[in-house]
PDB file of N, CA and C in Angstrom:
ATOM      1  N   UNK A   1      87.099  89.834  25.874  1.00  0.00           N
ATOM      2  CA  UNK A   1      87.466  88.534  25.373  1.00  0.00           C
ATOM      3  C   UNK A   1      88.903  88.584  24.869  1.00  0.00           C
ATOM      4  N   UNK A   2      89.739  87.651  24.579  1.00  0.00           N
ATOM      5  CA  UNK A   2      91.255  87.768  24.898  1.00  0.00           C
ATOM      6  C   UNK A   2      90.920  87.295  23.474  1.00  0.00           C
ATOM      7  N   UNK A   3      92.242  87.542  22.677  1.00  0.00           N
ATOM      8  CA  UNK A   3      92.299  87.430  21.531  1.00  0.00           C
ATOM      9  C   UNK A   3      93.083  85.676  21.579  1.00  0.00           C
ATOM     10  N   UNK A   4      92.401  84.804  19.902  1.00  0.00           N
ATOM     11  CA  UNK A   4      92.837  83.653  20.254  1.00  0.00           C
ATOM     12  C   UNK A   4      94.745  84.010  19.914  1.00  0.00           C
ATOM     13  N   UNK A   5      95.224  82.993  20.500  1.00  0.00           N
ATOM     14  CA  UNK A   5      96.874  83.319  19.730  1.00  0.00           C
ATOM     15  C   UNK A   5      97.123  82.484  19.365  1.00  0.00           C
ATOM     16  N   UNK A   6      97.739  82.437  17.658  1.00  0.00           N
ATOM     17  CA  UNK A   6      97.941  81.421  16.887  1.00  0.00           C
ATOM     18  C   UNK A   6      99.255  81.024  16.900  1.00  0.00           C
ATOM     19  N   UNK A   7      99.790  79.700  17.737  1.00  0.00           N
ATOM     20  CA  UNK A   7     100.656  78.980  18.287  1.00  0.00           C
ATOM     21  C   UNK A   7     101.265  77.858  16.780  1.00  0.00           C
ATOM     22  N   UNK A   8     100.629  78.196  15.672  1.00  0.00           N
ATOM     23  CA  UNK A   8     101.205  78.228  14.804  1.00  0.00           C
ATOM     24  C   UNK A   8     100.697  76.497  14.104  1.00  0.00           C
ATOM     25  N   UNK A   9     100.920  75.690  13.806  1.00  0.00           N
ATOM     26  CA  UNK A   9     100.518  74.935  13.260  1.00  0.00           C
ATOM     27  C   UNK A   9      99.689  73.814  14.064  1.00  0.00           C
ATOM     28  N   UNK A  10      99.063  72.952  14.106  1.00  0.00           N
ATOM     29  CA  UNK A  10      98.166  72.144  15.054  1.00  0.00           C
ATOM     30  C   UNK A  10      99.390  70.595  14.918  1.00  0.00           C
ATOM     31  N   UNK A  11      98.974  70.445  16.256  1.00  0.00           N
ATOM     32  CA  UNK A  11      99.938  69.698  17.024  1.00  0.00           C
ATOM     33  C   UNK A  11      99.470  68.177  15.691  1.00  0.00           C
ATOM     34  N   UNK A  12     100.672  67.267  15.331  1.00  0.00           N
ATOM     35  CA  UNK A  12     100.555  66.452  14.575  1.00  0.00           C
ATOM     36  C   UNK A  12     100.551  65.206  15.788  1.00  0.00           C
ATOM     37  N   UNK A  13     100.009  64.373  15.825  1.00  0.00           N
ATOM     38  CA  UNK A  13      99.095  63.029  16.257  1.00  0.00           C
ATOM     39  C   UNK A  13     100.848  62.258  16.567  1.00  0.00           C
ATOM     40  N   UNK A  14     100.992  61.218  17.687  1.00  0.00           N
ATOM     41  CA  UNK A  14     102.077  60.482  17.465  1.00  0.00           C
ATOM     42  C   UNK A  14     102.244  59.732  16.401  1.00  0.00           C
ATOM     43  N   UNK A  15     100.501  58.676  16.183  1.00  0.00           N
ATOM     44  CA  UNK A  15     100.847  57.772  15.280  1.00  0.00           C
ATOM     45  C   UNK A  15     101.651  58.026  13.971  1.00  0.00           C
ATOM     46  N   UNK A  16     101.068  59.364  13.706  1.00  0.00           N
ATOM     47  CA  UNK A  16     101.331  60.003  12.058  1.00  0.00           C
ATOM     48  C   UNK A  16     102.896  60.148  12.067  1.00  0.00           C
ATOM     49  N   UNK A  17     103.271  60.631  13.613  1.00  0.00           N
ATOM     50  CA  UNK A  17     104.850  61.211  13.556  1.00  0.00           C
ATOM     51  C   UNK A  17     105.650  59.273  13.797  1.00  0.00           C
ATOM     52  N   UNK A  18     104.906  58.719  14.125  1.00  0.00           N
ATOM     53  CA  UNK A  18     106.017  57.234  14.317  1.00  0.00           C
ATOM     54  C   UNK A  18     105.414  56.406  12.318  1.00  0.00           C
ATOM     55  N   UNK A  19     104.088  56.717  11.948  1.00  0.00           N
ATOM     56  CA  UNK A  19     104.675  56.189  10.507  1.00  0.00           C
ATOM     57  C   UNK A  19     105.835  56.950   9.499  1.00  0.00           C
ATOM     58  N   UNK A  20     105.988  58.179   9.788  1.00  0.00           N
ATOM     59  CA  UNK A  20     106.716  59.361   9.292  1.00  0.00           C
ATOM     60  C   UNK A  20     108.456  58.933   9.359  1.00  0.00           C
ATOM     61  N   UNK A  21     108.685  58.606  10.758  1.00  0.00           N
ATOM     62  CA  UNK A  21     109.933  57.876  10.530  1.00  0.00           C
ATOM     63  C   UNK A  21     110.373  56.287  10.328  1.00  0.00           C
ATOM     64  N   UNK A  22     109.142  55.549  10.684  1.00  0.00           N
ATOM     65  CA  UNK A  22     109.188  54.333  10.080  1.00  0.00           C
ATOM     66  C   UNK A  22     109.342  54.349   8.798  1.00  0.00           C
ATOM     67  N   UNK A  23     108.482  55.124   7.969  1.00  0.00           N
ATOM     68  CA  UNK A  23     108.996  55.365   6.285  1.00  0.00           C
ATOM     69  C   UNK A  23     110.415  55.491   6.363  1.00  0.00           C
ATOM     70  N   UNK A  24     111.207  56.925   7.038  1.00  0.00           N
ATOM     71  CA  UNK A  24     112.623  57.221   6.515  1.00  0.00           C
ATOM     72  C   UNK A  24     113.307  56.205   6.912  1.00  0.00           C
ATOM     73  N   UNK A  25     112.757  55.237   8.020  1.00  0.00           N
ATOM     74  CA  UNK A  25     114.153  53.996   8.799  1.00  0.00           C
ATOM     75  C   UNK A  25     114.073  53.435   7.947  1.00  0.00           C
ATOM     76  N   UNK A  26     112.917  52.384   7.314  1.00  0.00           N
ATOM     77  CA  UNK A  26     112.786  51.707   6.201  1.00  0.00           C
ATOM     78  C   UNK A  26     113.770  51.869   5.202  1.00  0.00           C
ATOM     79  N   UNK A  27     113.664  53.183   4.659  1.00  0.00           N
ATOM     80  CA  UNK A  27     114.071  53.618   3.210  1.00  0.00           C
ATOM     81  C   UNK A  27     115.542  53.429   3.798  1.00  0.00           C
ATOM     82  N   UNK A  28     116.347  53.534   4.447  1.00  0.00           N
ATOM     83  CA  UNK A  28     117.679  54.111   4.870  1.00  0.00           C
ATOM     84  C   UNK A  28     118.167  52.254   5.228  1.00  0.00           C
ATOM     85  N   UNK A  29     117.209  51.459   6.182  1.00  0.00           N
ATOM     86  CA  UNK A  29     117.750  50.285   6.128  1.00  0.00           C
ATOM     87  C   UNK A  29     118.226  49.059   5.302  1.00  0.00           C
ATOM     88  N   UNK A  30     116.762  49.797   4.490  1.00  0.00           N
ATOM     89  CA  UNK A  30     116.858  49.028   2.381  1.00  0.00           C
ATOM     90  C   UNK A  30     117.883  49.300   1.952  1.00  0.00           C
ATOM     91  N   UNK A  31     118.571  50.358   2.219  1.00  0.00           N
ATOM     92  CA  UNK A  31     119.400  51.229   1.496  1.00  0.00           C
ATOM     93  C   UNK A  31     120.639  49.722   1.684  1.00  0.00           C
ATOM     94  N   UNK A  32     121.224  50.057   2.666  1.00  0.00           N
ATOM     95  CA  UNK A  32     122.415  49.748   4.244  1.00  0.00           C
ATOM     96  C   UNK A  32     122.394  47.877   3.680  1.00  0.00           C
ATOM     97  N   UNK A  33     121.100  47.607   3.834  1.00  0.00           N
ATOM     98  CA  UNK A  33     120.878  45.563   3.177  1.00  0.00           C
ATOM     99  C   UNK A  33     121.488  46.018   2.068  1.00  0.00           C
ATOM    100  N   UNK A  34     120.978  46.769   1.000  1.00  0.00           N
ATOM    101  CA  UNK A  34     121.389  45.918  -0.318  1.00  0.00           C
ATOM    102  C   UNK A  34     122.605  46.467  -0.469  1.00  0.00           C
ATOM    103  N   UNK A  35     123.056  47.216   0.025  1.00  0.00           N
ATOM    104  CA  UNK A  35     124.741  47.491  -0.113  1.00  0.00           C
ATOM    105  C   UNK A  35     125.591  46.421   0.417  1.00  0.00           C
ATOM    106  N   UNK A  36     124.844  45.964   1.960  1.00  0.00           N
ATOM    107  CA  UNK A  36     125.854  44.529   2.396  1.00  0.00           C
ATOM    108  C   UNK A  36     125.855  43.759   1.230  1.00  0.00           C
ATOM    109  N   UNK A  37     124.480  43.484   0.412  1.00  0.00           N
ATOM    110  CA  UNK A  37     124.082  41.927  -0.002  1.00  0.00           C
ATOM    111  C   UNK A  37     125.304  42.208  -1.305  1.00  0.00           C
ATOM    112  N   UNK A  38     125.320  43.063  -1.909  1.00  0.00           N
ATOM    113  CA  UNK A  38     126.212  43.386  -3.307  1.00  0.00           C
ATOM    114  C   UNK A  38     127.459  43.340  -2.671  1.00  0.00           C
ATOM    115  N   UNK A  39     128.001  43.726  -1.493  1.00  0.00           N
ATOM    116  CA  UNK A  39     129.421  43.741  -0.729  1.00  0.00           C
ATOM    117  C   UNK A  39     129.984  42.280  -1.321  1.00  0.00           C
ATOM    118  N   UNK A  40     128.984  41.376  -0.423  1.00  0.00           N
ATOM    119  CA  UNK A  40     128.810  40.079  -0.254  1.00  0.00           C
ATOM    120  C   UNK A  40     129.105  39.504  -1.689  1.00  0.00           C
ATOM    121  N   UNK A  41     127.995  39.775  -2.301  1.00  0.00           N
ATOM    122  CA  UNK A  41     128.341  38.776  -3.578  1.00  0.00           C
ATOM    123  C   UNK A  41     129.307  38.924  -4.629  1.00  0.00           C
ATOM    124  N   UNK A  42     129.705  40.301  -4.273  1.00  0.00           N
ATOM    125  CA  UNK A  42     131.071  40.840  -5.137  1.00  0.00           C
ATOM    126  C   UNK A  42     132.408  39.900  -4.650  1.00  0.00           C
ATOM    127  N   UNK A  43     132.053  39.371  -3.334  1.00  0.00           N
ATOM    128  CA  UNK A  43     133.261  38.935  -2.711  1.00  0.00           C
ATOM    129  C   UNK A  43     133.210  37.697  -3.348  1.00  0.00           C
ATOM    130  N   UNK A  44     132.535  37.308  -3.449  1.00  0.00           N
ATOM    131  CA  UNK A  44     131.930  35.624  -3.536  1.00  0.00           C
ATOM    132  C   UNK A  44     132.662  35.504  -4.952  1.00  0.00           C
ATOM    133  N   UNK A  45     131.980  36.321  -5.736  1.00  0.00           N
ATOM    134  CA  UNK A  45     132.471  36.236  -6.910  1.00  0.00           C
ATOM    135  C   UNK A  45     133.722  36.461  -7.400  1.00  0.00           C
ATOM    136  N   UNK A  46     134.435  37.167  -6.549  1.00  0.00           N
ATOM    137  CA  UNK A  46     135.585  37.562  -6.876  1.00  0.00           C
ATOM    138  C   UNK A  46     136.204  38.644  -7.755  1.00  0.00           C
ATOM    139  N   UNK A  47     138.089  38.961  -8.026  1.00  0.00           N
ATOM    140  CA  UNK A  47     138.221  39.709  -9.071  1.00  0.00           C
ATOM    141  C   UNK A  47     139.479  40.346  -9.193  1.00  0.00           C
ATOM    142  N   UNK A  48     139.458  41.079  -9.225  1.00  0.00           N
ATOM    143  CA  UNK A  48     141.159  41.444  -9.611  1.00  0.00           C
ATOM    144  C   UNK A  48     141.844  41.770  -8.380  1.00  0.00           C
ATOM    145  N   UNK A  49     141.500  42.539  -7.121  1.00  0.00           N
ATOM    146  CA  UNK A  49     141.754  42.237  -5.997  1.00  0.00           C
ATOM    147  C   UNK A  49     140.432  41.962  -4.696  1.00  0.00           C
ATOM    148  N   UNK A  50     140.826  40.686  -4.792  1.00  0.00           N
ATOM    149  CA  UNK A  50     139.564  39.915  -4.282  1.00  0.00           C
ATOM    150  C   UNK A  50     139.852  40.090  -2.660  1.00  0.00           C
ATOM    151  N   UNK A  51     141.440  40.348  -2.411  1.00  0.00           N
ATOM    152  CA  UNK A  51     141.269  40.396  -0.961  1.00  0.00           C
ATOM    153  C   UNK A  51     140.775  42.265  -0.037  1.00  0.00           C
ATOM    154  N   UNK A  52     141.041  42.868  -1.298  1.00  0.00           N
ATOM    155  CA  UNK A  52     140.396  44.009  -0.567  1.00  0.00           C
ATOM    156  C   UNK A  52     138.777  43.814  -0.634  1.00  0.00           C
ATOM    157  N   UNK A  53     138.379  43.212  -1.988  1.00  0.00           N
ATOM    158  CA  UNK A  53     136.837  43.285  -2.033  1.00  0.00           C
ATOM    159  C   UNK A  53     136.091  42.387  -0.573  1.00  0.00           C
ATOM    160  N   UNK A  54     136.814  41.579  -0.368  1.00  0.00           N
ATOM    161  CA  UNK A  54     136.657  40.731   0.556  1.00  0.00           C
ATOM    162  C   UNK A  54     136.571  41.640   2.124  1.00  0.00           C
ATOM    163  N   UNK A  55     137.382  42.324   2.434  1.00  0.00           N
ATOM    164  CA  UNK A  55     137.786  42.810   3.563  1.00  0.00           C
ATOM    165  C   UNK A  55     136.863  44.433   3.769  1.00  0.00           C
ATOM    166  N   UNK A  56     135.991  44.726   2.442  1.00  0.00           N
ATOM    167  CA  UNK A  56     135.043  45.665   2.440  1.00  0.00           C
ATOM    168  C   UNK A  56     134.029  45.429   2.949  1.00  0.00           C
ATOM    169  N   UNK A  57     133.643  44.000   2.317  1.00  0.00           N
ATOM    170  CA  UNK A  57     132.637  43.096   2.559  1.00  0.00           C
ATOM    171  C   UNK A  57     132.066  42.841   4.335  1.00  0.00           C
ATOM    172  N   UNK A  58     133.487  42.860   4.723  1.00  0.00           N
ATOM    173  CA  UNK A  58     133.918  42.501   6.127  1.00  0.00           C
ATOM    174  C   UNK A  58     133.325  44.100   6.657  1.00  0.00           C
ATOM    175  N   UNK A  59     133.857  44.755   6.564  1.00  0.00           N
ATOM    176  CA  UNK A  59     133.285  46.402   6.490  1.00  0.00           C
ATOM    177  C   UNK A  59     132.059  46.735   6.550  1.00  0.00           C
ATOM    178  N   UNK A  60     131.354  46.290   5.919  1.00  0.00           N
ATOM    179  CA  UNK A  60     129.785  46.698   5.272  1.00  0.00           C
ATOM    180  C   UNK A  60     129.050  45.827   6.276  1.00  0.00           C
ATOM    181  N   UNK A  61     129.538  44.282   6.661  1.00  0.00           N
ATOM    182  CA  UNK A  61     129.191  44.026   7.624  1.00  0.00           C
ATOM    183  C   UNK A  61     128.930  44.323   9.232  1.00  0.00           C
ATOM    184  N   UNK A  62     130.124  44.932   9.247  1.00  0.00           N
ATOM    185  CA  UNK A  62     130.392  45.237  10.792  1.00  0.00           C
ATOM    186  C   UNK A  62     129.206  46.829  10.646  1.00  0.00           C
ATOM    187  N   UNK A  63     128.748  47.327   9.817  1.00  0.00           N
ATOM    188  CA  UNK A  63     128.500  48.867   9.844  1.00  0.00           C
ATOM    189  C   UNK A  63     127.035  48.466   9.898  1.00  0.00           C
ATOM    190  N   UNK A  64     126.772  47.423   8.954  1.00  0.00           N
ATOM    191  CA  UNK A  64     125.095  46.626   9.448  1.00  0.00           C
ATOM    192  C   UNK A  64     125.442  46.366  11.335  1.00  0.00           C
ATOM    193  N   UNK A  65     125.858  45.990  11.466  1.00  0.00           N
ATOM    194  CA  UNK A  65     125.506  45.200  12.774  1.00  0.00           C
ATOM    195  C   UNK A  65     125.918  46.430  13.622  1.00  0.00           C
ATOM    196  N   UNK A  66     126.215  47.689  13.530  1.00  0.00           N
ATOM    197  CA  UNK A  66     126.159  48.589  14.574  1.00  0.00           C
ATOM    198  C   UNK A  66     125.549  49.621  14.545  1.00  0.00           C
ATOM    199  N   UNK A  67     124.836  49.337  13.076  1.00  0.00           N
ATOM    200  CA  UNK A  67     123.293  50.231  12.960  1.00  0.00           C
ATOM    201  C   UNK A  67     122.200  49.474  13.420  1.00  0.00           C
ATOM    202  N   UNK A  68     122.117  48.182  13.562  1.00  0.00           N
ATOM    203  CA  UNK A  68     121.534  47.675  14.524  1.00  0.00           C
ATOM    204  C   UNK A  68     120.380  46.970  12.921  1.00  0.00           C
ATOM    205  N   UNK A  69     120.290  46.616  12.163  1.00  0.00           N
ATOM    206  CA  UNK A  69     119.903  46.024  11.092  1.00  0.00           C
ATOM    207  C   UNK A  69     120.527  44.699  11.096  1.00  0.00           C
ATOM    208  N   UNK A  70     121.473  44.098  11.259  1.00  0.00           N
ATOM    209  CA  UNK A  70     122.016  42.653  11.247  1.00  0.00           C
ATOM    210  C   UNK A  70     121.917  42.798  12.944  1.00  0.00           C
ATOM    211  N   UNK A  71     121.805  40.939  13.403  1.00  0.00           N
ATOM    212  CA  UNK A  71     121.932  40.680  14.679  1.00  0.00           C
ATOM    213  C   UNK A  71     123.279  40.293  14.677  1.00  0.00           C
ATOM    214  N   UNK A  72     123.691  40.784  15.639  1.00  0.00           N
ATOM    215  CA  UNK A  72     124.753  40.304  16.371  1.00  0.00           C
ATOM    216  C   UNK A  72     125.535  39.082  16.099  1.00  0.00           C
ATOM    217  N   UNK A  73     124.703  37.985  16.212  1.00  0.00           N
ATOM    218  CA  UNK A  73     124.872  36.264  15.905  1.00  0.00           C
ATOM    219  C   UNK A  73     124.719  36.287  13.926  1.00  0.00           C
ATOM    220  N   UNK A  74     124.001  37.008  13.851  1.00  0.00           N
ATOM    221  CA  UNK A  74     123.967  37.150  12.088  1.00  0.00           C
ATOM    222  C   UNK A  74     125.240  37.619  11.615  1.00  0.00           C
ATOM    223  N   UNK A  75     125.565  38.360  12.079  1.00  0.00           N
ATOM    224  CA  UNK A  75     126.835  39.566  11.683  1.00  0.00           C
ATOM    225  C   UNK A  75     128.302  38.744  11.973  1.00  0.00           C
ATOM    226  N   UNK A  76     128.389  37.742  12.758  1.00  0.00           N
ATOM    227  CA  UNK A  76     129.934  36.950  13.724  1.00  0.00           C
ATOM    228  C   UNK A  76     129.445  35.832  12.089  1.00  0.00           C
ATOM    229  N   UNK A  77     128.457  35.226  11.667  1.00  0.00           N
ATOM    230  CA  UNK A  77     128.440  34.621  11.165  1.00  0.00           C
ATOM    231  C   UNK A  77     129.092  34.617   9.079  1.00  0.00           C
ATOM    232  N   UNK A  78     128.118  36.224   8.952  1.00  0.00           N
ATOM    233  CA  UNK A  78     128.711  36.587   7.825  1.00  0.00           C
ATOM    234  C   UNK A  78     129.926  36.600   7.704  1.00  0.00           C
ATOM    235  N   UNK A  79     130.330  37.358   8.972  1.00  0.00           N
ATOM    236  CA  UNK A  79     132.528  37.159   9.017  1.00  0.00           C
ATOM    237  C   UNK A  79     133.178  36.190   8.880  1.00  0.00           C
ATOM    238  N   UNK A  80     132.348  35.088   9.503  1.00  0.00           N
ATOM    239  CA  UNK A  80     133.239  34.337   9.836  1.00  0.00           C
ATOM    240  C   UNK A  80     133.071  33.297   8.394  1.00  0.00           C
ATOM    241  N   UNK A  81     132.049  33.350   7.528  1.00  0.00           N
ATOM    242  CA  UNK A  81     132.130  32.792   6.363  1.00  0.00           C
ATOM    243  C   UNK A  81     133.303  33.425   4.795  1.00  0.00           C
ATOM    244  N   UNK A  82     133.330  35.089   5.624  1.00  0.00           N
ATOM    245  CA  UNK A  82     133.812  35.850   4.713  1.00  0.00           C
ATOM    246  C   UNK A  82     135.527  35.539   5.171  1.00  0.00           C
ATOM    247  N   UNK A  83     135.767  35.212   6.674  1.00  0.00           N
ATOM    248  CA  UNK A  83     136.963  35.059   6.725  1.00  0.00           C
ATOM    249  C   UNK A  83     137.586  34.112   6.007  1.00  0.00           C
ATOM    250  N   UNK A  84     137.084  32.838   5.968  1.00  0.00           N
ATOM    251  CA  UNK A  84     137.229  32.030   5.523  1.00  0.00           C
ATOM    252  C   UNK A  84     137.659  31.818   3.581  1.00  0.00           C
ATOM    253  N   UNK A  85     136.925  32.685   3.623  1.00  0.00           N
ATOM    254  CA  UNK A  85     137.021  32.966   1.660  1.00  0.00           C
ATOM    255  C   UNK A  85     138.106  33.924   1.988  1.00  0.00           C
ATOM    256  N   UNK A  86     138.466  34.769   2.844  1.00  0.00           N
ATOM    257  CA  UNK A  86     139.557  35.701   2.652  1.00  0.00           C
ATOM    258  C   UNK A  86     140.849  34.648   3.045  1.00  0.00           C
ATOM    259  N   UNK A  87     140.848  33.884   3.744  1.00  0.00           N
ATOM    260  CA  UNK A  87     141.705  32.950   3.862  1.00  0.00           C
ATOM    261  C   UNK A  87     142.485  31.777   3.219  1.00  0.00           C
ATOM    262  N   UNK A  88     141.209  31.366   1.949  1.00  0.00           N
ATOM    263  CA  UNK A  88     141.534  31.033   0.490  1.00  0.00           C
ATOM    264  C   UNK A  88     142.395  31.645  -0.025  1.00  0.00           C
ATOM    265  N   UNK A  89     141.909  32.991  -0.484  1.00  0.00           N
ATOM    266  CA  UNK A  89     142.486  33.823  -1.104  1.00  0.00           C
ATOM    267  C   UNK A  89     143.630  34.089  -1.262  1.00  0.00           C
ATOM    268  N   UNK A  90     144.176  34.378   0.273  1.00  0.00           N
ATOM    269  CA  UNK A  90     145.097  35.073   0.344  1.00  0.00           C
ATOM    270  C   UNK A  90     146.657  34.163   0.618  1.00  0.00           C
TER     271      UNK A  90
END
């Protein structure tokens, strides 16, 4: 009789391995939103240099929409509201 050989831990299930990174995308996309949303309202609000805060804002946006968390049409829209306040501004 052949000896069994222990191949070392037992194979983990897909479902378990796709909730496993649905948790970390989650946690990492929460993260990525509320950094835009504070970008955002820092701009709104304004401050001692409102046109860099503004043009971060612009930043934080474009970095949502190429992590793929803002759509496309969401993302032209935030700009183009943020341009507009940067255009006040400046």
């Amino acid at each position: 009789m052949a000896a069994a050989k222990n191949a070392g831990p037992k194979k983990r299930p897909t479902p378990e391995k796709r909730d496993k990174t649905n948790k970390i995308r989650a946690a990492r996309n929460k993260a990525t939103k509320s950094a835009l949303k504070t970008a955002i309202k820092k701009a709104y609000v304004g401050g001692t240099d409102r046109v860099a805060v503004i043009r971060y804002a612009i930043k934080r946006v474009d970095q949502a929409c190429a992590k793929g968390i803002l759509h496309k049409n969401n993302a032209a829209r935030k700009k183009s509201q943020l341009m507009k306040l940067l255009n006040k501004a400046s």
